[in-house]
Protein backbone atom coordinates (compact mmCIF):
# COMPACT_ATOMS: atom_id res chain seq x y z
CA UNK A 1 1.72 21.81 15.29
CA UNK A 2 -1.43 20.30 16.13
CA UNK A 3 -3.26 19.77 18.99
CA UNK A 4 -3.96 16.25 19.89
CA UNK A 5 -7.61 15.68 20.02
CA UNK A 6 -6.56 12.41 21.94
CA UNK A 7 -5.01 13.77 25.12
CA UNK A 8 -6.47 12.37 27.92
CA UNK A 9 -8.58 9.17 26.02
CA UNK A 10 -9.12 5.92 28.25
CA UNK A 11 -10.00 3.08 26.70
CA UNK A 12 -11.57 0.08 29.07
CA UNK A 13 -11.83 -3.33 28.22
CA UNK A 14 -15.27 -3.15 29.89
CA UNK A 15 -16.65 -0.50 27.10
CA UNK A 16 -16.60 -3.72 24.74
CA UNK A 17 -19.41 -5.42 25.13
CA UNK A 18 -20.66 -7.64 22.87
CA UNK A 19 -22.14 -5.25 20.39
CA UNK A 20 -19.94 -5.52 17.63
CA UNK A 21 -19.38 -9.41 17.76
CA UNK A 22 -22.56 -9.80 17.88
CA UNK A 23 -23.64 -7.14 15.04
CA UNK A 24 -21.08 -8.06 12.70
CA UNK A 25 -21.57 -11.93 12.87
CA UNK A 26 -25.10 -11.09 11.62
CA UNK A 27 -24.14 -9.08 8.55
CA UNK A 28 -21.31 -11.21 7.78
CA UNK A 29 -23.39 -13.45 5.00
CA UNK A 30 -23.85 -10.36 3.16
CA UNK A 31 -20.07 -9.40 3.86
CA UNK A 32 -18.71 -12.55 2.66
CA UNK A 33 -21.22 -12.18 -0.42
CA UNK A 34 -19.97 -8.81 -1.24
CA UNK A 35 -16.20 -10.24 -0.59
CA UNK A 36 -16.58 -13.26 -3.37
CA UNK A 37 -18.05 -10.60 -5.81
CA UNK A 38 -15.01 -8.03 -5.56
CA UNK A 39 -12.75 -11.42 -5.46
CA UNK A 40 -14.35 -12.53 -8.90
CA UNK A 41 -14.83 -9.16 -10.45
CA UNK A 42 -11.26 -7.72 -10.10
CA UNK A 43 -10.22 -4.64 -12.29
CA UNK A 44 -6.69 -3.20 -13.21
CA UNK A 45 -5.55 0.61 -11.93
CA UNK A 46 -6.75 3.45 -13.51
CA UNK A 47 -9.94 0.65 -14.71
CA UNK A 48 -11.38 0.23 -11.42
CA UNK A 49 -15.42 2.00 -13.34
CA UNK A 50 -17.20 -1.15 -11.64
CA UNK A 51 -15.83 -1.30 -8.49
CA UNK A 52 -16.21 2.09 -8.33
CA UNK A 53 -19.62 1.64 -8.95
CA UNK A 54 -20.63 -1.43 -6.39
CA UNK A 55 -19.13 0.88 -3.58
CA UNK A 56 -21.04 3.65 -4.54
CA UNK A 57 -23.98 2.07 -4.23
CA UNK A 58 -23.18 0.08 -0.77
CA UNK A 59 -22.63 3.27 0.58
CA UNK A 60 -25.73 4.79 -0.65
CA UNK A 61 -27.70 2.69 0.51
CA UNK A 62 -26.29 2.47 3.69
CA UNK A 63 -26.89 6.56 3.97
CA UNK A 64 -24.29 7.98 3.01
CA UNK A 65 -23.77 10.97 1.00
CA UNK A 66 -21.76 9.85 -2.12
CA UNK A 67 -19.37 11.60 -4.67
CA UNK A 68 -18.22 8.80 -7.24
CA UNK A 69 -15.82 9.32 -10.07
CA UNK A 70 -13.80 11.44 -7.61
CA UNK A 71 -9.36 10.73 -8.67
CA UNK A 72 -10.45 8.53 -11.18
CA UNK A 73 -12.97 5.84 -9.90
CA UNK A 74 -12.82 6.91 -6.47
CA UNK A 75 -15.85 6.80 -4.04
CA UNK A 76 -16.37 9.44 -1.05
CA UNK A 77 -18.96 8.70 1.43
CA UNK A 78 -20.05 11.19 4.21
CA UNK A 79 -22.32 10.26 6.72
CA UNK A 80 -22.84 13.49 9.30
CA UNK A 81 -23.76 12.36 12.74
CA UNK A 82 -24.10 15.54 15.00
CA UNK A 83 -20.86 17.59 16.42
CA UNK A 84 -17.48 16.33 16.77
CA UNK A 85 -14.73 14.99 14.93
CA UNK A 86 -14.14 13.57 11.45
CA UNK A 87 -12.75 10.43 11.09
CA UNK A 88 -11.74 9.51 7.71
CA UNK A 89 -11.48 5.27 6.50
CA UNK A 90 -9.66 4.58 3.90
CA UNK A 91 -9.62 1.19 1.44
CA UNK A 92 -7.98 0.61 -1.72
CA UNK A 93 -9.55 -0.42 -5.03
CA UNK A 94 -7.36 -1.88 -7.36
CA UNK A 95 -5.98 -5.37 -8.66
CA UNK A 96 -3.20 -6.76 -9.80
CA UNK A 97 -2.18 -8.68 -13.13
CA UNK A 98 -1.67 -11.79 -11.84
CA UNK A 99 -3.55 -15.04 -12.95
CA UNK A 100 -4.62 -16.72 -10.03
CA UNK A 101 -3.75 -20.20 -8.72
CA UNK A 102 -5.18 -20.70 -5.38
CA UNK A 103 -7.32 -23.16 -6.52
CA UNK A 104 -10.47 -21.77 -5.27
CA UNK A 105 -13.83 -22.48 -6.42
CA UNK A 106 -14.33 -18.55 -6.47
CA UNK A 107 -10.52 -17.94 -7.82
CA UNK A 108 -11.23 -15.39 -10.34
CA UNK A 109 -10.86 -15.72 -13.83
CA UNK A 110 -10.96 -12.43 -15.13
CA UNK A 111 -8.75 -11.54 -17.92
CA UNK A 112 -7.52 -8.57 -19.59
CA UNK A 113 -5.27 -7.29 -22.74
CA UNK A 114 -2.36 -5.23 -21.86
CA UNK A 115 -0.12 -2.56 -23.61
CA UNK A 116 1.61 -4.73 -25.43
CA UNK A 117 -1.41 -6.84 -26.46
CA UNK A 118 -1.00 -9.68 -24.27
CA UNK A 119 -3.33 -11.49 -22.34
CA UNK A 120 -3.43 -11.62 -18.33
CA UNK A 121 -4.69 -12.45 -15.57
CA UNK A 122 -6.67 -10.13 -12.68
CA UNK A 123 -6.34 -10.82 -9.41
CA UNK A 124 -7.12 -9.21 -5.72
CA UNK A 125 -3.60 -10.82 -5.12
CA UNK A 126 -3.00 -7.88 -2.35
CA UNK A 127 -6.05 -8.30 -0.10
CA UNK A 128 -7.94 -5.30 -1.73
CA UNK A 129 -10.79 -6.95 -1.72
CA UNK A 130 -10.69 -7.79 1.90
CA UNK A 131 -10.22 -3.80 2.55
CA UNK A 132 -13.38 -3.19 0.82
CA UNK A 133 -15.60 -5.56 2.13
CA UNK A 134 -14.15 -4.49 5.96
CA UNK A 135 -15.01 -0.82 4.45
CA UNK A 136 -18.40 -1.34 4.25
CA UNK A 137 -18.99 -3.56 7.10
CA UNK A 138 -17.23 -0.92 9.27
CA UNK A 139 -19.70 1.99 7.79
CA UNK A 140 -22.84 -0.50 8.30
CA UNK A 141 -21.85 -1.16 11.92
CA UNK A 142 -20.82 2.48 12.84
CA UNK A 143 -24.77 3.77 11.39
CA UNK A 144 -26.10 0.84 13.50
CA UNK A 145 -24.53 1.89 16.32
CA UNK A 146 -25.01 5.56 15.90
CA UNK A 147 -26.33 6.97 19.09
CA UNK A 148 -22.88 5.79 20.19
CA UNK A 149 -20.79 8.66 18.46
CA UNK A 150 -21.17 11.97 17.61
CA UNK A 151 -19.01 13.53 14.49
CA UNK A 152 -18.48 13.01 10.54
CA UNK A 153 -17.88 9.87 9.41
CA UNK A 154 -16.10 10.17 5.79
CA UNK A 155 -15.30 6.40 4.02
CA UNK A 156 -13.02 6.96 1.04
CA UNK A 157 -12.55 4.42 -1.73
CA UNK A 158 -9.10 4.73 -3.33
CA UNK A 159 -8.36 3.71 -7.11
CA UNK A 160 -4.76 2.75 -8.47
CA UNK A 161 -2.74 2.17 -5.35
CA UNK A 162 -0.75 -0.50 -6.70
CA UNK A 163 0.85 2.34 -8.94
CA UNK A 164 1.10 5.03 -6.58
CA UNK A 165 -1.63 6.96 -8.01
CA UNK A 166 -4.96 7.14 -6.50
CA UNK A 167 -4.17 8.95 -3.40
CA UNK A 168 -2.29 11.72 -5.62
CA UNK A 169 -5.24 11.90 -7.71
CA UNK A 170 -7.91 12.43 -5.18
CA UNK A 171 -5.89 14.76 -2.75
CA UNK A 172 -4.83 16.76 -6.45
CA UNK A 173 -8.79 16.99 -6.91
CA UNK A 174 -9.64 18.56 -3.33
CA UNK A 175 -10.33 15.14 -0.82
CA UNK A 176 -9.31 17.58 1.81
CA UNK A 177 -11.00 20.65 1.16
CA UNK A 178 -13.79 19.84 -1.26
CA UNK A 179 -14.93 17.68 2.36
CA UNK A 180 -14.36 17.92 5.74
CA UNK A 181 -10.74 17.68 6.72
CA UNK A 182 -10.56 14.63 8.47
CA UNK A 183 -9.36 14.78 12.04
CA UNK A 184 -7.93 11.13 12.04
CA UNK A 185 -7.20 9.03 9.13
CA UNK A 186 -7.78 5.05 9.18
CA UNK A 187 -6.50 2.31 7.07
CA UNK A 188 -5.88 -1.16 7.01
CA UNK A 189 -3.78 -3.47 5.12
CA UNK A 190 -4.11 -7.36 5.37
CA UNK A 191 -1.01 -9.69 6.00
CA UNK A 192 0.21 -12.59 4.83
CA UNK A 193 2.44 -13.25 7.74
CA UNK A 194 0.25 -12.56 10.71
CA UNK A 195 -2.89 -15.38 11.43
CA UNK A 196 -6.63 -14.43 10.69
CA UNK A 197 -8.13 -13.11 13.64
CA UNK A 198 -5.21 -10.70 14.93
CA UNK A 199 -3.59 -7.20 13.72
CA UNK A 200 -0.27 -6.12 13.97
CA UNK A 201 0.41 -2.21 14.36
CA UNK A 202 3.50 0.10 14.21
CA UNK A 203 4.11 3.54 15.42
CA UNK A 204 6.45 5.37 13.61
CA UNK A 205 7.36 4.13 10.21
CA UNK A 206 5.53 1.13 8.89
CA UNK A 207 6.33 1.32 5.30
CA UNK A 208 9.10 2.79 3.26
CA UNK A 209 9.46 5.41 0.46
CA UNK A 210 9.23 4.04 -3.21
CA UNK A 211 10.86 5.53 -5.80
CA UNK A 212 11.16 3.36 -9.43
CA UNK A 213 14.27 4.88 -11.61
CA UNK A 214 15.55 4.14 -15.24
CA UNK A 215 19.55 4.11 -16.56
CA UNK A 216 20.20 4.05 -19.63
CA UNK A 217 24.11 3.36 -19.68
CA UNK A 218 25.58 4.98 -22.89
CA UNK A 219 28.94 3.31 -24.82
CA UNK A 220 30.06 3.46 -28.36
CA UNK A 221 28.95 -0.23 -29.94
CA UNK A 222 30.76 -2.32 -32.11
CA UNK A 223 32.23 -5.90 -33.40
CA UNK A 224 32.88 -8.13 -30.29
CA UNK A 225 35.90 -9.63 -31.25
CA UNK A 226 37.34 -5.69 -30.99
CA UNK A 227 36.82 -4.60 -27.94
CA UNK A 228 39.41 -2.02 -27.89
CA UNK A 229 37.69 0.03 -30.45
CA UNK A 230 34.70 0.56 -28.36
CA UNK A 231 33.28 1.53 -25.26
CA UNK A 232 31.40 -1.11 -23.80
CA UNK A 233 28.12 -0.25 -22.32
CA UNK A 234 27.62 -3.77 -21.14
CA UNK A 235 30.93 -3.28 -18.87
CA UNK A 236 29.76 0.00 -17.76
CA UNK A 237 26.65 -1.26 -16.38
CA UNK A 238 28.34 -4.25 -14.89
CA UNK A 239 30.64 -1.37 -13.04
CA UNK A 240 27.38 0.43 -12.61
CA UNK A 241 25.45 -2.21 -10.19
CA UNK A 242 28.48 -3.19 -8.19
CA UNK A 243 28.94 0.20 -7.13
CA UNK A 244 25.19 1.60 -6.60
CA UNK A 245 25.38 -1.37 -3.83
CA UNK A 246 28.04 0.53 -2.09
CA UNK A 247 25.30 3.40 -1.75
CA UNK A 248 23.78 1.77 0.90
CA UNK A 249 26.78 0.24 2.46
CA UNK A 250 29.30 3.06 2.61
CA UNK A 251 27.72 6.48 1.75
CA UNK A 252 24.18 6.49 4.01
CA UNK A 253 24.08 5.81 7.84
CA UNK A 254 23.98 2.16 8.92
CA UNK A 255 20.88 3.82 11.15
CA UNK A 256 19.45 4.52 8.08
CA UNK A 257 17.28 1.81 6.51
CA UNK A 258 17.51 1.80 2.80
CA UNK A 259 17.77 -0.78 -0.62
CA UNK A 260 18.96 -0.38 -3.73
CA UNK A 261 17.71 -2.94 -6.13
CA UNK A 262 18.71 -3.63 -9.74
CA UNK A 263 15.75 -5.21 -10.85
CA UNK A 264 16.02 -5.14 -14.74
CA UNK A 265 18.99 -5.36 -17.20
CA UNK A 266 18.93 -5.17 -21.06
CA UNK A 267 21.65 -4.96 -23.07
CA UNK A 268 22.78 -5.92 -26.81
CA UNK A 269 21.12 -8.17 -29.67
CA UNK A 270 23.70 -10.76 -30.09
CA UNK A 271 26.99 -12.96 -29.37
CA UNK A 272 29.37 -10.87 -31.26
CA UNK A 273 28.12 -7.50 -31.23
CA UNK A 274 29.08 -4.82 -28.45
CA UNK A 275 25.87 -2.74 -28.00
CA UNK A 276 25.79 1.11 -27.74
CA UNK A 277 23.40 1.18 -24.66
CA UNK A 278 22.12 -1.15 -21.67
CA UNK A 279 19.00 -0.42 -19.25
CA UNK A 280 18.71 -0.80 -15.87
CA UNK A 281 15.38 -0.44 -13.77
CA UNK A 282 15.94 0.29 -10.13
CA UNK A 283 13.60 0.35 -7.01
CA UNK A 284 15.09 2.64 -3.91
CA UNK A 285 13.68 2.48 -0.89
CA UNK A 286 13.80 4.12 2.38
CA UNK A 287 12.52 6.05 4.94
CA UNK A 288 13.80 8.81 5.49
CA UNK A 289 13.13 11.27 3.21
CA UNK A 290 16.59 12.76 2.93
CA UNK A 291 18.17 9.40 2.77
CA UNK A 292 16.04 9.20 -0.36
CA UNK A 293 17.26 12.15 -1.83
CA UNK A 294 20.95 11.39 -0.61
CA UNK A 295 20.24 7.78 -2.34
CA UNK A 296 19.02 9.77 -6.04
CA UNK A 297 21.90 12.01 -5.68
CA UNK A 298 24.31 9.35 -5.60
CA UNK A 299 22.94 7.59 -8.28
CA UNK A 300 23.61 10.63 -10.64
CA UNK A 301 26.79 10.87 -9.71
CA UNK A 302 28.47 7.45 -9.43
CA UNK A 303 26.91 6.54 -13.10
CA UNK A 304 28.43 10.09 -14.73
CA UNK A 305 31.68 9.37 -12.72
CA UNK A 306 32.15 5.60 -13.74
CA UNK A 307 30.98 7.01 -18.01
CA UNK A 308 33.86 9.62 -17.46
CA UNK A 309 36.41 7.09 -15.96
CA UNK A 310 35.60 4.73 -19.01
CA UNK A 311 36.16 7.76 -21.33
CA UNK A 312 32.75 8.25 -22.51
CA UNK A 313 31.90 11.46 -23.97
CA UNK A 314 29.83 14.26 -22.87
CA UNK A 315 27.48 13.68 -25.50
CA UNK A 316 27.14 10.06 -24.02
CA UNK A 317 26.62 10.49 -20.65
CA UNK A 318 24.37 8.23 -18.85
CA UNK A 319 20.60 9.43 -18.59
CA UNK A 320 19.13 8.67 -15.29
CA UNK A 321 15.42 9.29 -14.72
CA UNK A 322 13.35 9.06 -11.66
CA UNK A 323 9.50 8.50 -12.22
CA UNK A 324 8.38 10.95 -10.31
CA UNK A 325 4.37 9.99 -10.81
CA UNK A 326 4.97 6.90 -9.14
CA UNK A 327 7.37 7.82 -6.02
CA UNK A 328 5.28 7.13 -3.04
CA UNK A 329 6.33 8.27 0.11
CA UNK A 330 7.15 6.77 3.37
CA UNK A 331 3.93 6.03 5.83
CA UNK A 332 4.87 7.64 8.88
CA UNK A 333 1.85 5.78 11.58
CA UNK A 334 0.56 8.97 14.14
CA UNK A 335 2.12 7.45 17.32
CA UNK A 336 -0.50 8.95 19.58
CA UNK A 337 -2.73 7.85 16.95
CA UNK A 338 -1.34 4.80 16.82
CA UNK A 339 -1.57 3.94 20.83
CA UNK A 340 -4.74 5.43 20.55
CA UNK A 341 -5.79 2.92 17.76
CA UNK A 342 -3.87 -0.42 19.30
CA UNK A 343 -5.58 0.63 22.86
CA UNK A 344 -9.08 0.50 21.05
CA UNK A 345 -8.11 -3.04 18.83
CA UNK A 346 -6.59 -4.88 21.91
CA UNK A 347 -10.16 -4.19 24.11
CA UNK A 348 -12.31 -5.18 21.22
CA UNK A 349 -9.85 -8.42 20.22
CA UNK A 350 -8.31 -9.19 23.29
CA UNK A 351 -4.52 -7.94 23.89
CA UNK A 352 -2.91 -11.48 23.28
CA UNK A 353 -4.20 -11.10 19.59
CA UNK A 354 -2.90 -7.67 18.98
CA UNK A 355 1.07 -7.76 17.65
CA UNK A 356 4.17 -5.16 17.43
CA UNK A 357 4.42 -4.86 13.57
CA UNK A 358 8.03 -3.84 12.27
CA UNK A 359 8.59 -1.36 9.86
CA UNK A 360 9.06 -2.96 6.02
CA UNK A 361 9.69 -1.74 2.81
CA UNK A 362 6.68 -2.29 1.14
CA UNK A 363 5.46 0.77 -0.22
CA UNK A 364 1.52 2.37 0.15
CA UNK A 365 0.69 5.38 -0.88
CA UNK A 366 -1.65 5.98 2.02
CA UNK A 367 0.90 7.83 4.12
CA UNK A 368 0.36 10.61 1.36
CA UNK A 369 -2.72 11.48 3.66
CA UNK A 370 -0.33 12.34 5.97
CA UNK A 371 1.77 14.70 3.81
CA UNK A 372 -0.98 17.27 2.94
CA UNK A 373 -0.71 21.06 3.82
CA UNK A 374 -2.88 20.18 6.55
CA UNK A 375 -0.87 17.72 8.51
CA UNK A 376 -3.37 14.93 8.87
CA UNK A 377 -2.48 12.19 11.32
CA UNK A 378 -2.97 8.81 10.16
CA UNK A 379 -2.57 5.26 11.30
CA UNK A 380 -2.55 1.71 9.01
CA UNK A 381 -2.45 -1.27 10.78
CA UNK A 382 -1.76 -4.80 9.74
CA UNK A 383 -4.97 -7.43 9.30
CA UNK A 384 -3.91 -11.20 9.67
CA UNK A 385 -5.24 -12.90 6.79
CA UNK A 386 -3.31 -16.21 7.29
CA UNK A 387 -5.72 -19.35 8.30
CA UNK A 388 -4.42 -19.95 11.47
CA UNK A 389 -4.36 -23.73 10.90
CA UNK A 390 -1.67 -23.11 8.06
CA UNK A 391 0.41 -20.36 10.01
CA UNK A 392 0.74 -22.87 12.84
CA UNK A 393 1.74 -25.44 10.14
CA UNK A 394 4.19 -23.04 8.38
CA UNK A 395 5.64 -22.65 11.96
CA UNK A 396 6.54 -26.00 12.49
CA UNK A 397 7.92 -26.92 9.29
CA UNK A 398 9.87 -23.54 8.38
CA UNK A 399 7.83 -23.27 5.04
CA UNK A 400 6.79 -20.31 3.81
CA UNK A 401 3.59 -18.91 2.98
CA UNK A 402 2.59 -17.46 -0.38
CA UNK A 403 3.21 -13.82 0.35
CA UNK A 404 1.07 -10.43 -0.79
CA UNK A 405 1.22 -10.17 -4.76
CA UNK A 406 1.81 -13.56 -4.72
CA UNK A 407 -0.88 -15.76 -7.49
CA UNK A 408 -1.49 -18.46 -4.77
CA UNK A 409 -2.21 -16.09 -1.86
CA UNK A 410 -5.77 -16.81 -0.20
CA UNK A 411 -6.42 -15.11 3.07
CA UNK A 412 -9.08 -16.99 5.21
CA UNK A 413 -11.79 -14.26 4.29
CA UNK A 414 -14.57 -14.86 6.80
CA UNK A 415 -12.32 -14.51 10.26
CA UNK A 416 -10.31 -11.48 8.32
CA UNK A 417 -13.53 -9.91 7.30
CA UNK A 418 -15.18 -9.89 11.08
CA UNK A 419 -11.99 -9.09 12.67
CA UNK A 420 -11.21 -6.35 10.27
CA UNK A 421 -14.57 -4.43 10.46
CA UNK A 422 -14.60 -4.56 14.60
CA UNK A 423 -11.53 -3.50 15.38
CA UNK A 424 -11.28 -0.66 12.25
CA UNK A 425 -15.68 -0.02 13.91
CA UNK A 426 -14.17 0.20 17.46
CA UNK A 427 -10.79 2.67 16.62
CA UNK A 428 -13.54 4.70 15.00
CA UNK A 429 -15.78 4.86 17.49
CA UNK A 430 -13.15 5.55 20.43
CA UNK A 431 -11.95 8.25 18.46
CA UNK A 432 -14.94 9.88 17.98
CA UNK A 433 -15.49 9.56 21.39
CA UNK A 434 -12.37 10.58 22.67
CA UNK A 435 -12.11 13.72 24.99
């Protein structure tokens, strides 16, 4: 257990003065500069060398002391500001391949070649760009204001989060003992449901565990028009998906959030021919973490008991296999932390602008910070990204917006940017001011 360096902070509406408004309205030319180059210039996980790079050097010349290359193309800046606590930020690095179609004058046109030689798009089609850019505003505003907070200010830029990587990677390396164990740990992710200019926040869980899984569904092929003298892998794996779905309906607590998606079948070459496998790709997810093993454990057994019921042999049982290297695990939000953090957002924002978020199952491997030997708290909260012209319109009409991931999604970047690096410059600062 660890004692809560927050016991006891007051936050007051009247501690917000204009300082930060003020401050970041005059570096956000240079913000929205830096925005449109990350936006154009978008690289792939595990490919992130020039991103990398450009954050290297903001930080350094901001001040801080930076270790690049660090999980891959990860960036750690420290920046040591007298006695007290270490608050950690945290922004993600990586794009996405998806061709963009916002229609943007600065919609980027980066392409790439994948593994199977095709070419496609990049895009910052998750708001990773937006993350960054409210990164480095945050560590420009907290040096400006410095003489306002005492403690170590440690800004971490995280490769390969879309494929639950980058946080294993830089953890696995020594994030939390190579520097100063951080105290608090920040993030922020923006939304596509919430309007520019206000944050959502949840205690407790605010995004789910993410595990991707593979079954290969074993039969004994052969002509269609004999059915009888096979076993029919296609039928099996019919049998298969109808009764994973009673996983989440009848083995695991109706208390228990949790999905079981079937997101991939492939089976057979032709009309007439019975195949001797079919593939299935699942995503779980949950929140729990023993609902997630209860979910993987019921996996293995309904698909061996349905092969056996068909008559399958032993030598043909189905294979399931969980991909380990890219589970991520739930994010479980601090809730002092989190009070502590919402407190410090509503006085710098105003509380009409500051939302209850509900827990989703959307995975981020951020909550991996949380899950170290050391215990860290941590605390994401949700950045509206949405112009608030179009929310308002998607209000009245029931029409939905283009979502995260989506190739049309375009968050209204200047009003995202300024809220995003006062309120994530204010938690800091309240934190390192806490008592």
């Amino acid at each position: 257990m660890i004692s809560s360096p927050l016991a006891g902070i007051e936050v007051h509406a009247s501690q917000s003065d204009a300082k930060f408004v003020q401050s970041v309205n005059k570096a956000l030319p240079d913000l929205e500069r830096l925005y449109l180059h990350l936006h154009q210039h978008p690289e792939l996980s595990y490919q992130e060398k020039a991103t990398g790079q450009r954050m290297a050097k903001e930080l350094s010349a901001l001040g801080f002391e930076v270790t690049d290359n660090y999980g891959g193309y990860g960036v750690v800046g420290i920046f040591k500001n007298g006695d007290g606590p270490t608050v950690m930020i945290r922004a993600d690095i990586d794009g996405l391949p998806i061709i963009e179609q916002t229609g943007k004058p600065y919609a980027s046109t980066v392409t790439t070649t994948d593994a199977d030689n095709k070419t496609v798009g990049i895009m910052h089609g998750c708001g990773h760009d937006i993350h960054m850019t409210s990164l480095i505003g945050t560590a420009e505003q907290l040096l400006k204001h410095k003489s306002d907070w005492q403690g170590t200010l440690m800004m971490v830029a995280q490769p390969a989060e879309e494929v639950g990587g980058g946080a294993k990677a830089m953890l696995a390396q020594g994030l939390f003992t190579e520097f100063p164990t951080p105290d608090h740990v920040l993030g922020l992710h923006v939304s596509a449901s919430v309007p520019a200019g206000k944050v959502a926040i949840a205690p407790g869980y605010a995004l789910a565990n993410v595990d991707s899984v593979d079954i290969t569904v074993k039969g004994k092929g052969g002509h269609g028009a004999y059915p009888h003298m096979t076993i029919d892998p296609v039928v099996l794996a019919a049998r298969t998906v109808m009764a994973l779905q009673t996983i989440p309906s009848r083995e695991i607590s109706p208390l228990e959030p949790n999905v079981i998606t079937v997101g991939s079948i492939h089976g057979g070459s032709k009309h007439n021919i019975i195949s001797n496998e079919v593939k299935l790709q699942l995503t779980l997810r949950s929140y729990n973490p023993q609902v997630r093993e209860q979910q993987i454990a019921a996996i293995k057994r309904m698909t061996k008991g349905i092969a056996i019921s068909a008559g399958v042999p032993e030598s043909l049982m189905p294979v399931v296999y969980v991909h380990e290297d890219e589970t991520i695990p739930s994010t479980y939000n601090d809730p002092e932390l989190a009070m502590s953090v919402q407190a410090s957002i509503e006085a710098e924002i105003g509380k009409a602008n500051v939302l209850k978020a509900e827990p989703v199952m959307a995975g981020e491997d951020f909550g991996l910070y949380g899950l170290t030997a050391q215990k860290r708290p941590i605390t994401i909260f949700w950045l509206g990204a949405v112009e608030p012209e179009l929310y308002e319109a998607s209000m009245a009409s029931g029409e939905s917006l283009p979502s995260l991931h989506s190739s049309k999604f375009s968050p209204d970047y200047p009003l995202t940017i300024s809220t995003g690096v006062r309120v994530m410059s204010r938690s800091a600062m309240d934190l390192f001011n806490a008592k």
